[in-house]
Protein backbone atom coordinates (compact mmCIF):
# COMPACT_ATOMS: atom_id res chain seq x y z
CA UNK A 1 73.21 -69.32 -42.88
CA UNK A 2 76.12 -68.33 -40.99
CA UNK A 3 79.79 -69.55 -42.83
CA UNK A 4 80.89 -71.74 -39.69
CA UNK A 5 77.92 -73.83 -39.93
CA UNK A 6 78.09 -74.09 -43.29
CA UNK A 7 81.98 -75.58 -43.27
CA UNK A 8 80.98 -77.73 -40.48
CA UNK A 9 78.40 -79.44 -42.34
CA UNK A 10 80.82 -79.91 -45.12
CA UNK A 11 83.71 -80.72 -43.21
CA UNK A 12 81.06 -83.01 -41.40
CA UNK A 13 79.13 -85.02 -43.99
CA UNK A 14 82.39 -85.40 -45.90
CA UNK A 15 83.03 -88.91 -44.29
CA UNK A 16 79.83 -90.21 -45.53
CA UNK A 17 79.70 -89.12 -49.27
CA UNK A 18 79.39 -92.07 -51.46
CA UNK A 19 78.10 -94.29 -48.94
CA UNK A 20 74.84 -96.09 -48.44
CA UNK A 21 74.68 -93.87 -45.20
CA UNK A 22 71.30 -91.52 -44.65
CA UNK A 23 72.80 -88.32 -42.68
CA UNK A 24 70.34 -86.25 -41.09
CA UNK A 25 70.76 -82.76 -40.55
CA UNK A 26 68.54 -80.25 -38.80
CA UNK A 27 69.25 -76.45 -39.21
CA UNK A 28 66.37 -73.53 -39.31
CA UNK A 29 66.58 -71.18 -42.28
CA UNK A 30 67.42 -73.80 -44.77
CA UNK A 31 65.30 -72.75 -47.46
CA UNK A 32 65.41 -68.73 -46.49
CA UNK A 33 69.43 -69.34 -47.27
CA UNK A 34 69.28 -71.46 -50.04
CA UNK A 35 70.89 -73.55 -48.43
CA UNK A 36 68.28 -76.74 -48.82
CA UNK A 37 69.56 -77.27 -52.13
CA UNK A 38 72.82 -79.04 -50.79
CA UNK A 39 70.61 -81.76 -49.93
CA UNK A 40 68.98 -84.97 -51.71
CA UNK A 41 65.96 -84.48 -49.56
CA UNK A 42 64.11 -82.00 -47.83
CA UNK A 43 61.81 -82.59 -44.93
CA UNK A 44 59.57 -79.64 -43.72
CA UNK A 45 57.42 -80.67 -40.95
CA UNK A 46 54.65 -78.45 -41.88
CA UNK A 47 52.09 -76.68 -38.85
CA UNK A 48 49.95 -73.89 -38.81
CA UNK A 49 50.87 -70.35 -37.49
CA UNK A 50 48.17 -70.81 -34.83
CA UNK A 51 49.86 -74.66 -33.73
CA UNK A 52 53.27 -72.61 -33.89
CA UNK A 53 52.30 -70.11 -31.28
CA UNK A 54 50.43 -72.50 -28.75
CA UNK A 55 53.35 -75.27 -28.81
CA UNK A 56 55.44 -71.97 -27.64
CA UNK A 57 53.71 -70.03 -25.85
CA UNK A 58 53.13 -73.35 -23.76
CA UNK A 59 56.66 -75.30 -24.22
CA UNK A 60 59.21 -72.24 -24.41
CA UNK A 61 56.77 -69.68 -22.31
CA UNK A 62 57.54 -67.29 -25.29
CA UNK A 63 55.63 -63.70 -26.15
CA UNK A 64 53.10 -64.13 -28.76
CA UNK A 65 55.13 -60.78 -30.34
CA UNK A 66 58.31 -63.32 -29.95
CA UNK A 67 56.68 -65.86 -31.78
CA UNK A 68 55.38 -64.09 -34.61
CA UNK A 69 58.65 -62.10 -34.81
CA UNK A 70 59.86 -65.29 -35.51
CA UNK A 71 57.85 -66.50 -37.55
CA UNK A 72 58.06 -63.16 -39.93
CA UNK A 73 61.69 -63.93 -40.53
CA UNK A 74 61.37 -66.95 -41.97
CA UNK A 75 59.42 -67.53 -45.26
CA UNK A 76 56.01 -68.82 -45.71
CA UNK A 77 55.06 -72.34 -45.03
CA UNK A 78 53.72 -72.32 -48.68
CA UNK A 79 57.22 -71.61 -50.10
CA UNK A 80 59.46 -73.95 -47.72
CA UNK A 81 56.27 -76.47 -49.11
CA UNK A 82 56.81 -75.93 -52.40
CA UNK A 83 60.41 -76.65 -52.44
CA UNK A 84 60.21 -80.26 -50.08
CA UNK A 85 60.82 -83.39 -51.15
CA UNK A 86 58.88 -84.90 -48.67
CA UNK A 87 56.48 -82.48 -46.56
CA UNK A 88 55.07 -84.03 -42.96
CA UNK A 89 52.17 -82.34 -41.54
CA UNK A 90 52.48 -81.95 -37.73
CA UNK A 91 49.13 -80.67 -36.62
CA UNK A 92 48.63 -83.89 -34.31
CA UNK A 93 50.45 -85.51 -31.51
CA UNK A 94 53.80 -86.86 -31.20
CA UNK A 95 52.58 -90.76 -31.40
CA UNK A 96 50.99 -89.60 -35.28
CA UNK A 97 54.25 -87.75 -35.92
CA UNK A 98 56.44 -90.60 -35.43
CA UNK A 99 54.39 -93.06 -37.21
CA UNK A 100 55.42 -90.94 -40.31
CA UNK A 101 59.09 -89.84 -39.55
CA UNK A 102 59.13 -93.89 -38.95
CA UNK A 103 57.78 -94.02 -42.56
CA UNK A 104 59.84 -91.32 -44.13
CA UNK A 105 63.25 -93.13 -42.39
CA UNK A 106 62.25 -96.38 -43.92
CA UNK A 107 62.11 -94.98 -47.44
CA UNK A 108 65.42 -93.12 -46.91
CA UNK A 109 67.31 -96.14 -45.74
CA UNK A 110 65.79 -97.96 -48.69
CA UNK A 111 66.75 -95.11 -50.75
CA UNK A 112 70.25 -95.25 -49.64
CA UNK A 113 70.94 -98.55 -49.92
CA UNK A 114 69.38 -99.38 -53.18
């Protein structure tokens, strides 16, 4: 991950260390940099290759090639898997989805401020 994000997360989150705060933060390549361990808890929204090309080949009018150029940088579902703390599947629609990022935020909070 590139250095400047890395200091602003640090320079960021610094505020809210050793409070009952939850601070979310949402970067690709977490796990490919290592990067994932800095956290308490890792969410991967997990979603097959196939899902991953239709959502952008219809949302961001990307190549297929694009898409699976992407996808080739970044490592396997199975090992970003193996390494969550929590892992959200994200096959279904955005109502589903929420439901459980609703359920995941509640624990969090709880988490936080227990």
């Amino acid at each position: 991950m590139h250095p400047e994000v890395r200091r602003l997360f640090a320079e960021g989150s610094k505020a809210y260390r050793d409070t009952n705060r939850v601070v979310v933060f949402s970067a690709p390549l977490l796990v490919e940099t290592g990067m994932h361990t800095a956290f308490d808890v890792l969410i991967v929204l997990s979603t097959r290759v196939e899902t991953q090309v239709d959502r952008l080949m219809r949302d961001r009018g990307m190549s297929e090639d694009a898409i699976l150029a992407r996808i080739a940088a970044q490592a396997p579902m199975e090992a970003k898997a193996e390494v969550a703390d929590v892992l959200l599947p994200n096959e279904g629609d955005l109502d589903g989805l929420r439901e459980e990022v609703d359920r995941v935020w509640a624990d969090l909070v709880a988490r936080a401020t227990s």
